[in-house]
C-alpha atoms as a PDB file:
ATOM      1  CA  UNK A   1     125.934  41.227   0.698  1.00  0.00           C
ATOM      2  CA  UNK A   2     126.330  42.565  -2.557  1.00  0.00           C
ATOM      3  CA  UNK A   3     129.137  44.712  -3.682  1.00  0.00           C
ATOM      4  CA  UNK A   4     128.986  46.454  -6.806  1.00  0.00           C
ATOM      5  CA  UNK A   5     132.360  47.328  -8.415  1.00  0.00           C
ATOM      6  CA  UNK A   6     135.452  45.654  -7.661  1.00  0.00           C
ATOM      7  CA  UNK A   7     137.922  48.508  -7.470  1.00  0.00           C
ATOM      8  CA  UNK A   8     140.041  48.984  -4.401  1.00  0.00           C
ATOM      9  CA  UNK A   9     136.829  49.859  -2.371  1.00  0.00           C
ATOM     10  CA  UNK A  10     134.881  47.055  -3.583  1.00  0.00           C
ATOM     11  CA  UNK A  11     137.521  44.678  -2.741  1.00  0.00           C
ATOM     12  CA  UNK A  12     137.970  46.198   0.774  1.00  0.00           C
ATOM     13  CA  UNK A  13     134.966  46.001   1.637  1.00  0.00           C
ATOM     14  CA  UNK A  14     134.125  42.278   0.498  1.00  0.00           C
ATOM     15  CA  UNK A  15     137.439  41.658   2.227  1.00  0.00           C
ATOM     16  CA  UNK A  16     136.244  43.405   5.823  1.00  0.00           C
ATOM     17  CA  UNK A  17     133.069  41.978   5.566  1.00  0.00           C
ATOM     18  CA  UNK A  18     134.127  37.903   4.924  1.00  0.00           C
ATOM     19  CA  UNK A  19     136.602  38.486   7.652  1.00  0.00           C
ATOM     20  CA  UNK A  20     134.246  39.799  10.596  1.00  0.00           C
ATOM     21  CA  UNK A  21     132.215  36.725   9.255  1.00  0.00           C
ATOM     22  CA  UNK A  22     134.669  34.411   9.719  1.00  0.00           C
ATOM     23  CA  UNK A  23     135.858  35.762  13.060  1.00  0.00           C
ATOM     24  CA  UNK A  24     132.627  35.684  14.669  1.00  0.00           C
ATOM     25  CA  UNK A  25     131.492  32.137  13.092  1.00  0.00           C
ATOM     26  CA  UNK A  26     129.585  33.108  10.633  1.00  0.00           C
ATOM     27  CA  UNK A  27     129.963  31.723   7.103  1.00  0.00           C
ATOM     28  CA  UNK A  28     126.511  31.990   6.247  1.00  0.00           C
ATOM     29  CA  UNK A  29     126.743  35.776   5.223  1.00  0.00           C
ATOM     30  CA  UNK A  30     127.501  35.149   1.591  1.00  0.00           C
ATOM     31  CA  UNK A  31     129.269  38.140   0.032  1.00  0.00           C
ATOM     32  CA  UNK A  32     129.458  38.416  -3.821  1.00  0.00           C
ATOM     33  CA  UNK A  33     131.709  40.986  -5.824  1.00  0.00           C
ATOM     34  CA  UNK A  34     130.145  41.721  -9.009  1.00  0.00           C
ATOM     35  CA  UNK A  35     132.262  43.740 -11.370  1.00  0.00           C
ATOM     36  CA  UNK A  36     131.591  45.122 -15.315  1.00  0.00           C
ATOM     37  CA  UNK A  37     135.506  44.584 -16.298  1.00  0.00           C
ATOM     38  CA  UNK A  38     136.972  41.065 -16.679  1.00  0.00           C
ATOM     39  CA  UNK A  39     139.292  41.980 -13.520  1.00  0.00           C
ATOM     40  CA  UNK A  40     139.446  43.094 -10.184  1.00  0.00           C
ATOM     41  CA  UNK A  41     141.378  45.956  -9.362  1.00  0.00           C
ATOM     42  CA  UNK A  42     141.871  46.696 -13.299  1.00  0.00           C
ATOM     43  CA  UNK A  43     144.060  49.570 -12.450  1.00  0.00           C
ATOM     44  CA  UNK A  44     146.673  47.577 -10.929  1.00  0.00           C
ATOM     45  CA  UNK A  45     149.818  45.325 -12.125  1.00  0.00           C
ATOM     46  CA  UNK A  46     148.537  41.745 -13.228  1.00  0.00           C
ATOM     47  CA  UNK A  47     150.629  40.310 -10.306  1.00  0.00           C
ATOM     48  CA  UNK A  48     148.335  42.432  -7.866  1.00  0.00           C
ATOM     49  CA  UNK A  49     145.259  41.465  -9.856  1.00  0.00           C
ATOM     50  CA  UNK A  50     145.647  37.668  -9.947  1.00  0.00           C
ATOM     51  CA  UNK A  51     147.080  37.390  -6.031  1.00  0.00           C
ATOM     52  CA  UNK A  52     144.145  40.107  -4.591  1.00  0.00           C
ATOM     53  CA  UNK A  53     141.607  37.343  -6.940  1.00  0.00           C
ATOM     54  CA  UNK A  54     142.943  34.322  -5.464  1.00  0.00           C
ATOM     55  CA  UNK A  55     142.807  36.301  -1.939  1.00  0.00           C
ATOM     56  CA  UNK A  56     139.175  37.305  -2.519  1.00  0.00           C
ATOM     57  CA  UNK A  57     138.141  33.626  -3.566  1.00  0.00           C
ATOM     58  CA  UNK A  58     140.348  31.528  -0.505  1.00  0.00           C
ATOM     59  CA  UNK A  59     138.303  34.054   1.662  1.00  0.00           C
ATOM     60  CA  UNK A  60     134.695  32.750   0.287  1.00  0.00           C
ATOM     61  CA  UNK A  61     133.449  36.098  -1.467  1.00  0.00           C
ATOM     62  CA  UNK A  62     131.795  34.708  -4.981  1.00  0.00           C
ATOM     63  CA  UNK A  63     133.576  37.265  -7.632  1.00  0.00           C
ATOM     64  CA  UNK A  64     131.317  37.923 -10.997  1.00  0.00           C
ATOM     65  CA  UNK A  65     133.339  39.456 -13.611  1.00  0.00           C
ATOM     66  CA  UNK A  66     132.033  40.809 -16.923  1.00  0.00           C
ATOM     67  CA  UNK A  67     128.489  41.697 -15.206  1.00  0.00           C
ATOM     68  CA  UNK A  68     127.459  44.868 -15.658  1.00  0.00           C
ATOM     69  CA  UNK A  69     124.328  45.767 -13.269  1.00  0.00           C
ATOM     70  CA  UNK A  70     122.184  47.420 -15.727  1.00  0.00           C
ATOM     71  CA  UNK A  71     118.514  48.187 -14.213  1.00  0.00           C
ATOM     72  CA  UNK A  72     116.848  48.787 -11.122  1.00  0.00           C
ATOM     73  CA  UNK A  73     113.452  47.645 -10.600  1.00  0.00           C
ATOM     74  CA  UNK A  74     111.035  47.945  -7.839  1.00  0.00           C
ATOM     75  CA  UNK A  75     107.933  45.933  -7.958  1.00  0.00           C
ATOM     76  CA  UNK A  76     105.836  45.228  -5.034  1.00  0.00           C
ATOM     77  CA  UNK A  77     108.034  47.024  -2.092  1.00  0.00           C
ATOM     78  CA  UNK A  78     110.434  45.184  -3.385  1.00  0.00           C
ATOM     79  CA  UNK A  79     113.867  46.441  -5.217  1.00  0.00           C
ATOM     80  CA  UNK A  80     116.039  44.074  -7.572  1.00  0.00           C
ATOM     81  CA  UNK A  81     119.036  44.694  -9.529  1.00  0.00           C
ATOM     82  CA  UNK A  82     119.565  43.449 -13.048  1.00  0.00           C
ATOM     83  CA  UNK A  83     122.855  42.157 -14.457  1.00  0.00           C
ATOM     84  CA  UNK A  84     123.823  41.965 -17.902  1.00  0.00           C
ATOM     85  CA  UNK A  85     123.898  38.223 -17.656  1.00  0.00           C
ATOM     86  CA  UNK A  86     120.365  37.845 -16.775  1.00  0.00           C
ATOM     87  CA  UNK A  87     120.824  37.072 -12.834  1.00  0.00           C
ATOM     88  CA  UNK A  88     118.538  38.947 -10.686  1.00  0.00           C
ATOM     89  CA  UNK A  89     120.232  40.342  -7.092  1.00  0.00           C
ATOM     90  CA  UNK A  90     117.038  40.982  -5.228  1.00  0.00           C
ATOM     91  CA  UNK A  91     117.371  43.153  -2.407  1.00  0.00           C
ATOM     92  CA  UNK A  92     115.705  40.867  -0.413  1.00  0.00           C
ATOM     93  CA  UNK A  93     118.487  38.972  -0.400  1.00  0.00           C
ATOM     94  CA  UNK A  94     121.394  40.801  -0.483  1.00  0.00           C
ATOM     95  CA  UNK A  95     122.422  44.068   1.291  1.00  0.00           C
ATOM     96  CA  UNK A  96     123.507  46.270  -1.544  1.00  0.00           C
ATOM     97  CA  UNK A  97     126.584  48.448  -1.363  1.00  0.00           C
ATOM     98  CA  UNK A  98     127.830  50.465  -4.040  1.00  0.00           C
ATOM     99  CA  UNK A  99     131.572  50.788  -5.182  1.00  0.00           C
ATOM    100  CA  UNK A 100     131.700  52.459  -8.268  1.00  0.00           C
ATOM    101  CA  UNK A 101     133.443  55.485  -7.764  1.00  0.00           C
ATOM    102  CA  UNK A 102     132.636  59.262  -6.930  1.00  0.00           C
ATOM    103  CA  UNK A 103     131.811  61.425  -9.535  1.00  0.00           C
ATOM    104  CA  UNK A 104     132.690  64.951  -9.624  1.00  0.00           C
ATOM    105  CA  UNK A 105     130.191  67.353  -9.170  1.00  0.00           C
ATOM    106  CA  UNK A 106     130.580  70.968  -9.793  1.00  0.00           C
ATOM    107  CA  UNK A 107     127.412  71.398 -11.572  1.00  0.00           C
ATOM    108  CA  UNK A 108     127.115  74.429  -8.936  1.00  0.00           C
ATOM    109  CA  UNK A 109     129.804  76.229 -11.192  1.00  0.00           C
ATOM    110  CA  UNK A 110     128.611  74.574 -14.695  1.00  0.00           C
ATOM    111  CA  UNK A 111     124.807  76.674 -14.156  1.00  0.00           C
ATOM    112  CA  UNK A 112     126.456  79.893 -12.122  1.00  0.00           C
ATOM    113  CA  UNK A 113     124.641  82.897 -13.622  1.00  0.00           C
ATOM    114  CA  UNK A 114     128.179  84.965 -12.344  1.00  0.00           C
ATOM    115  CA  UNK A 115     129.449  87.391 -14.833  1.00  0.00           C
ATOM    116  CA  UNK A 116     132.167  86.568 -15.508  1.00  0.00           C
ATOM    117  CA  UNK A 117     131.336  82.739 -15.299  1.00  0.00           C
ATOM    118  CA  UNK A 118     132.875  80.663 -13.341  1.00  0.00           C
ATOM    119  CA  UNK A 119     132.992  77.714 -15.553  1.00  0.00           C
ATOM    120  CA  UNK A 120     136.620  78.633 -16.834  1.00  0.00           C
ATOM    121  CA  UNK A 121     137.754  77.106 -13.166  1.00  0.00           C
ATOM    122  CA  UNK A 122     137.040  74.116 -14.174  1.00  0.00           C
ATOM    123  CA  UNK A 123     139.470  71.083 -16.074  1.00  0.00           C
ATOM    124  CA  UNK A 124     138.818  69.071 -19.016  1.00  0.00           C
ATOM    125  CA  UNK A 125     137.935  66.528 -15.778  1.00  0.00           C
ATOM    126  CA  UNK A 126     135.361  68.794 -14.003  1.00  0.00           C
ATOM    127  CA  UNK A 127     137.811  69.300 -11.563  1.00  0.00           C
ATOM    128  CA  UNK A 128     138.012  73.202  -9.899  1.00  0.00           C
ATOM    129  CA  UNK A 129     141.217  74.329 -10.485  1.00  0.00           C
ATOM    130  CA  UNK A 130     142.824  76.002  -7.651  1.00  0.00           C
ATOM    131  CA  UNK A 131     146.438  78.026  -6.754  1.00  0.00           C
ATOM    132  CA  UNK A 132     148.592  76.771  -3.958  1.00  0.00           C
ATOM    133  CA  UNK A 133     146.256  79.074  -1.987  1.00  0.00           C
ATOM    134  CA  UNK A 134     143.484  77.199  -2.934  1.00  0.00           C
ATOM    135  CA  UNK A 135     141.744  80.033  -4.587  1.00  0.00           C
ATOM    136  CA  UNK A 136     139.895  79.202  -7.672  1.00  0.00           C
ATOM    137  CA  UNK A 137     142.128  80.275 -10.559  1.00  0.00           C
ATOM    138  CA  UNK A 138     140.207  83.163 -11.980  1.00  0.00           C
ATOM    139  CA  UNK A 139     141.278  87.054 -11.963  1.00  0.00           C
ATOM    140  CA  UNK A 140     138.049  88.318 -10.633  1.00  0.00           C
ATOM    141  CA  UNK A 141     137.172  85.796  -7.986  1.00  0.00           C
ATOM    142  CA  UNK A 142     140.410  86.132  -5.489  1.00  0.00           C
ATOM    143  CA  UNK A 143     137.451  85.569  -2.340  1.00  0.00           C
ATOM    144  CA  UNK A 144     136.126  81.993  -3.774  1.00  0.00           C
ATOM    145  CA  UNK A 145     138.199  79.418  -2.480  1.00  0.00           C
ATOM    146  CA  UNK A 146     138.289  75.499  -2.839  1.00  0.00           C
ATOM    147  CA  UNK A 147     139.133  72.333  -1.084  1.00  0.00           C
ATOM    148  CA  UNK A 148     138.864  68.937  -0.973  1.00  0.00           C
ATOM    149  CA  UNK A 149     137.391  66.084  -3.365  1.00  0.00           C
ATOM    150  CA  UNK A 150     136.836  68.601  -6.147  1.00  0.00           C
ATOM    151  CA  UNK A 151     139.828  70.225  -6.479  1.00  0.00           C
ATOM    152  CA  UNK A 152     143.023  69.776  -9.196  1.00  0.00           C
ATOM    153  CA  UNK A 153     145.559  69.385  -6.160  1.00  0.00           C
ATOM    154  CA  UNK A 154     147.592  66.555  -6.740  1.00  0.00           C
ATOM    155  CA  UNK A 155     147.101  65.101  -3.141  1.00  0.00           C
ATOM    156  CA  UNK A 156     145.675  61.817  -1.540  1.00  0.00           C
ATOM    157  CA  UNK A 157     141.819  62.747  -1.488  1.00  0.00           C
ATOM    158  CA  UNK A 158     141.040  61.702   1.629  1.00  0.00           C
ATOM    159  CA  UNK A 159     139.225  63.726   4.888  1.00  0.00           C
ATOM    160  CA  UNK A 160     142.723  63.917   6.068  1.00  0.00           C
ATOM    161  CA  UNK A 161     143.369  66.244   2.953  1.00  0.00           C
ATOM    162  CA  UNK A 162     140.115  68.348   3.146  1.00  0.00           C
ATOM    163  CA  UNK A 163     140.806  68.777   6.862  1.00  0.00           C
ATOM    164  CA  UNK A 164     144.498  70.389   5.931  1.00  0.00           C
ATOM    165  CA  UNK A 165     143.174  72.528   3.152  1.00  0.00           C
ATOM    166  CA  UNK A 166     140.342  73.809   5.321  1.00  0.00           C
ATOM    167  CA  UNK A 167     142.523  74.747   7.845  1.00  0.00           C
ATOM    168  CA  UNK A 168     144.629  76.864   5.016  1.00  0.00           C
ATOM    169  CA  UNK A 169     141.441  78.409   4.021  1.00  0.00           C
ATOM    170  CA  UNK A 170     140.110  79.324   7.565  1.00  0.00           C
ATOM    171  CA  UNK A 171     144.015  80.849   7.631  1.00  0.00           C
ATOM    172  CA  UNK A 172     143.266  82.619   4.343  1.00  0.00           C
ATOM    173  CA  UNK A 173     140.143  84.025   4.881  1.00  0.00           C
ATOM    174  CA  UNK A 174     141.032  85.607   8.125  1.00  0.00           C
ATOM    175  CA  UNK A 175     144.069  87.024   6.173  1.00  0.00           C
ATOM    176  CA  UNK A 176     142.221  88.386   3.663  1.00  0.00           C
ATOM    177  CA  UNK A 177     140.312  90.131   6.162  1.00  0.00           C
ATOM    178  CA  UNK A 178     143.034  91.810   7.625  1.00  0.00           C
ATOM    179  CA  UNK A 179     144.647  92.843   4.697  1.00  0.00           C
ATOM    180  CA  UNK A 180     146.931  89.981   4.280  1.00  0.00           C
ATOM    181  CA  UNK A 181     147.974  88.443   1.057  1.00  0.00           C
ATOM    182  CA  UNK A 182     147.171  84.603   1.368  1.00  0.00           C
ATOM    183  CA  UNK A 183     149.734  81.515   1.962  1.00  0.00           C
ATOM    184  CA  UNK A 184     150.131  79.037   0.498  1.00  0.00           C
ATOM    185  CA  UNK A 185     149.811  75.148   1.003  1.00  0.00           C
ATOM    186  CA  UNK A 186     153.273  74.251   2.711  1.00  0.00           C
ATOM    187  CA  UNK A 187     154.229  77.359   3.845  1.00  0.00           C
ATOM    188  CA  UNK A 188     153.650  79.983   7.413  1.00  0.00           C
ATOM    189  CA  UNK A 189     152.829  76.504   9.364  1.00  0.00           C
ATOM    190  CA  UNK A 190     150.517  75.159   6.791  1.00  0.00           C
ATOM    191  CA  UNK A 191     150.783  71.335   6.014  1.00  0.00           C
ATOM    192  CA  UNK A 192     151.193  70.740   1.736  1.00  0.00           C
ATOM    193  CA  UNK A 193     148.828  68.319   0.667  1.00  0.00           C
ATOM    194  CA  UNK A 194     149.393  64.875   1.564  1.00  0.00           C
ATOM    195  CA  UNK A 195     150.853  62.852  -1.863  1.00  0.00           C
ATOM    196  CA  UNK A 196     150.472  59.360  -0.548  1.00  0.00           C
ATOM    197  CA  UNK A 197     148.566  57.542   2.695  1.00  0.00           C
ATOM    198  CA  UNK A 198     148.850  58.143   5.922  1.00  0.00           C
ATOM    199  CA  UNK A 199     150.479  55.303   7.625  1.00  0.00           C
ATOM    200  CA  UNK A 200     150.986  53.890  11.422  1.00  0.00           C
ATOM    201  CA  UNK A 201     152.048  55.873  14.033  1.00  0.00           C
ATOM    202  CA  UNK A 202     155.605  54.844  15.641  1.00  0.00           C
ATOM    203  CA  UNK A 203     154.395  55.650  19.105  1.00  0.00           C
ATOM    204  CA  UNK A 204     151.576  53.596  19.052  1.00  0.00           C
ATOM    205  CA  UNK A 205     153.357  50.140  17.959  1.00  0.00           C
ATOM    206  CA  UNK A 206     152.744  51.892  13.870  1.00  0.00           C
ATOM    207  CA  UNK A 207     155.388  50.954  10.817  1.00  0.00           C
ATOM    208  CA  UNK A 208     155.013  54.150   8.770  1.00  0.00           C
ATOM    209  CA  UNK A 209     157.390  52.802   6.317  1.00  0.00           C
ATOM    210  CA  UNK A 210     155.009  50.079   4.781  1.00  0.00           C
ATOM    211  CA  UNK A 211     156.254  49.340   0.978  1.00  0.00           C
ATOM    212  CA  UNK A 212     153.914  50.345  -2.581  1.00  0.00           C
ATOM    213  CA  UNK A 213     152.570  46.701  -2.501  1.00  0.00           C
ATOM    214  CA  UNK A 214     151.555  46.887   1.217  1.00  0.00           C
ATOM    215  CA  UNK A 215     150.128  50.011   1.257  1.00  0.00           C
ATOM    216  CA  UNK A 216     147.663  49.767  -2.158  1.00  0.00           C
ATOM    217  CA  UNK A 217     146.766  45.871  -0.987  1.00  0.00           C
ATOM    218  CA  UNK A 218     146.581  46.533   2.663  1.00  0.00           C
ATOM    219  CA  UNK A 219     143.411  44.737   2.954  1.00  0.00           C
ATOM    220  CA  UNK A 220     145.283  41.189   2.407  1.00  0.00           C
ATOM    221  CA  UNK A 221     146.880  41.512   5.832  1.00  0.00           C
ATOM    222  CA  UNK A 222     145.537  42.561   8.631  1.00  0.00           C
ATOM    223  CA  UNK A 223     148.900  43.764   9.995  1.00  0.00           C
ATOM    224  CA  UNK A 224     149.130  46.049   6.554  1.00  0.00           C
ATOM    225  CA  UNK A 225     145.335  47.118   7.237  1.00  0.00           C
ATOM    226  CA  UNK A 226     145.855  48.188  10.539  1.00  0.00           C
ATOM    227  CA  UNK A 227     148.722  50.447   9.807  1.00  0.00           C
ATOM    228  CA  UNK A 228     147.630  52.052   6.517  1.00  0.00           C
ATOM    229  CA  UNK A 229     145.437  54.539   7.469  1.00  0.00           C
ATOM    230  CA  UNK A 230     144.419  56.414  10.523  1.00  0.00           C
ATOM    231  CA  UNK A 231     141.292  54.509  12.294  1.00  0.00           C
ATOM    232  CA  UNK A 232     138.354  56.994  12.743  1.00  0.00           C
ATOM    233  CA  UNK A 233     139.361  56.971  16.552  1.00  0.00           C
ATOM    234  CA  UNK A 234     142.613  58.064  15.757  1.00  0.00           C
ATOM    235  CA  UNK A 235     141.997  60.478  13.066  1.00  0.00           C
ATOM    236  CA  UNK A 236     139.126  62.623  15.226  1.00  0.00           C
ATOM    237  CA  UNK A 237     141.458  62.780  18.410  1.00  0.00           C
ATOM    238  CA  UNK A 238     144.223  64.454  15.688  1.00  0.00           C
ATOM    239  CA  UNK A 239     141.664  66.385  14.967  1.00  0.00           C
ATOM    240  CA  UNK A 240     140.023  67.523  18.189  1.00  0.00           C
ATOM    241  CA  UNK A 241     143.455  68.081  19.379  1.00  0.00           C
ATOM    242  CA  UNK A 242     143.888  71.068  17.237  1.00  0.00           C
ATOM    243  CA  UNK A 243     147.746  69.838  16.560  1.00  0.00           C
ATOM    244  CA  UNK A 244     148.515  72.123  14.479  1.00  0.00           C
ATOM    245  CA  UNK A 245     152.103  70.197  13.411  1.00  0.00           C
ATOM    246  CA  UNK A 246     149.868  67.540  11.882  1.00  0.00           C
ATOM    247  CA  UNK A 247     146.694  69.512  11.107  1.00  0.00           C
ATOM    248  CA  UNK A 248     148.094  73.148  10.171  1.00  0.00           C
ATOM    249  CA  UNK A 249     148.850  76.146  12.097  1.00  0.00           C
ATOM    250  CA  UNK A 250     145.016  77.789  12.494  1.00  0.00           C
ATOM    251  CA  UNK A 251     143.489  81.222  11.993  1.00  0.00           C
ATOM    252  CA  UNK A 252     144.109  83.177  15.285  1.00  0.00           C
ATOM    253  CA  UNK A 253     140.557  84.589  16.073  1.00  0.00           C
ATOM    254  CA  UNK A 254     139.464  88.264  14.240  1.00  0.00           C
ATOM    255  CA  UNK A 255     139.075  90.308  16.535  1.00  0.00           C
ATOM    256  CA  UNK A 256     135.747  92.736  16.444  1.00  0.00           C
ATOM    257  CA  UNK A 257     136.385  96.800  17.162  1.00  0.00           C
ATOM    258  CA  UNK A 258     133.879  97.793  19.143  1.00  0.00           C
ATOM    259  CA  UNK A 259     131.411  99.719  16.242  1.00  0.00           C
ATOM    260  CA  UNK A 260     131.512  96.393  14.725  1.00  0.00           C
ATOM    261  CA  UNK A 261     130.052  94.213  17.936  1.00  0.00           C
ATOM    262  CA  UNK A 262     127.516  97.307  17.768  1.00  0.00           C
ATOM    263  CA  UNK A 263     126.124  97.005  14.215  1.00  0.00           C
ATOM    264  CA  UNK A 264     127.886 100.379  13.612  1.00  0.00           C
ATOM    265  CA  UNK A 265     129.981 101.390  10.334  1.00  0.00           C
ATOM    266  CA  UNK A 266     132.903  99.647   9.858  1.00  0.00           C
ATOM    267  CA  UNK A 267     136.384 101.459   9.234  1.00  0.00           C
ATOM    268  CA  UNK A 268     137.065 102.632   5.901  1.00  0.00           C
ATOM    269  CA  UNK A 269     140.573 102.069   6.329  1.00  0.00           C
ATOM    270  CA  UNK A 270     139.502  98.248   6.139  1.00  0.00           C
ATOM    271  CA  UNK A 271     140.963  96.417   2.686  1.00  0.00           C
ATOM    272  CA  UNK A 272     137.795  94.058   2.644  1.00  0.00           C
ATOM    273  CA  UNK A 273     134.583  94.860   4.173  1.00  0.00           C
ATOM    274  CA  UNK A 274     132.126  92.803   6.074  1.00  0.00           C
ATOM    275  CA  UNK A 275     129.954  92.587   2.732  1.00  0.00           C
ATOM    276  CA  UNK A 276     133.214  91.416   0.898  1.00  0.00           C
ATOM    277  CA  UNK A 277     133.425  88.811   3.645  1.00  0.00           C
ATOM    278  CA  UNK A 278     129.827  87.706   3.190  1.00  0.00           C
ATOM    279  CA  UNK A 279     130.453  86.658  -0.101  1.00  0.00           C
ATOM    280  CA  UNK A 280     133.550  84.089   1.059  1.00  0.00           C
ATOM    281  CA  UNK A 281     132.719  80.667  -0.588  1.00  0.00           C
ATOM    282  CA  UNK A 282     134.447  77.240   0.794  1.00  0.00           C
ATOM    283  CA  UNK A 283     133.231  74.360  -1.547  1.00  0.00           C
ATOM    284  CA  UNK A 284     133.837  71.365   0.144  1.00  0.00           C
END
């Protein structure tokens, strides 16, 4: 297996990987870290650097520092990747995952043809700034809201945190509908956005008190691992459960009159109408 980037992804992943090896006899799956920077984990304290290094090595995985994978070729139905050093990573060899980060894209907002544009939204960053509503921040476009990956909210991005902000803009959208001003974040049973991991549940045998070192190197202990995040198991029965004291306190359902089940004209009492609702926006 090839892993390329050794950031905190990269590393967890060459970690997972050696470890099911290992545990199921296996030490002929091979996994190599290659990384452009002349550390792992570069954003970290040298102490975390040089003890996550000697981790990945007394685990097998082969760490290449100072390679930059610079081509892709593909020549006779088969695909090879090109370091800077010369080596060739054929992907008839090696399984190739990718771990160099998520880029941003709100190229969506960059070509809009809206008058007035929406590119003012946007950060120096690319990132769509929002209000604790999680409406974009611009005067005209109070029905365009945003959540998750893409947005300026100082949170953990993780699908924990998109599933909390769509929840408050389910809640907002419903409110504008009735006339409502919208809440925000934190507030009216909403959950704020979550500043740091989730961690182990007490009831089910969880510490949710693990330390800074435990929780960003997690993957050096399986004990750490298994209580740092939610496992997908865990996370879609929160979920599915609708608890709101974890998820947010949803949208009770709009109710239709009954000219509107009929395809009739709607109310002109009404604050927004159904073609103002049309034009509601959730970027994800």
């Amino acid at each position: 297996v090839l892993i390329v980037g050794a950031g905190l992804v990269g590393c967890e992943l060459a970690v997972a990987i050696r470890k099911k090896a290992i545990s199921k006899l296996s030490n002929d799956i091979a996994v190599v870290l290659v990384d452009s920077l002349s550390e792992v984990l570069h954003r970290f304290p040298k102490k975390q650097k040089r003890r996550a290094y000697n981790y990945l090595k007394a685990l097998g995985v082969e760490v290449i520092l100072n390679e930059r994978v610079t081509a892709l070729c593909v020549e006779k139905n088969d695909e090879s990747y090109y370091g800077s050093s010369g080596r060739v990573y054929s992907c008839k060899e090696f399984v190739v995952l990718m771990a160099t980060g998520s880029k941003i894209n709100t190229d969506i907002i960059l070509n809009s043809t809206n008058k007035p544009s929406l590119d003012t939204c946007l950060n120096n960053h690319g990132y769509v700034c929002v209000k604790e509503t999680l409406q974009v921040e611009h005067w005209r476009y109070r029905h365009i809201f945003a959540g998750g990956d893409i947005t300026n909210v100082k949170e953990e991005k993780t699908a924990y945190a998109a599933t909390i902000a769509g929840v408050c803009i389910a809640r907002n959208i419903c409110r504008l509908e009735k006339g409502k001003e919208p809440v925000a974040q934190g507030t009216k049973g909403l959950i704020a956005p979550p500043c740091k991991p989730l961690h182990g549940i007490s009831a089910q045998g969880g510490i949710e008190d693990l330390n800074l070192f435990e929780r960003r190197l997690s993957f050096m202990s399986h004990t750490w691992e298994a209580l740092k995040f939610f496992n997908e198991k865990q996370y879609f029965k929160i979920i599915q459960s609708k608890n709101f004291g974890i998820i947010g306190r949803a949208p009770k359902t709009l109710e239709m009159t009954t000219q509107q089940s009929d395809g009739s004209t709607f109310p002109s009492s009404r604050n927004c109408s159904i073609d103002k609702a049309n034009e509601n926006r959730v970027m994800q």
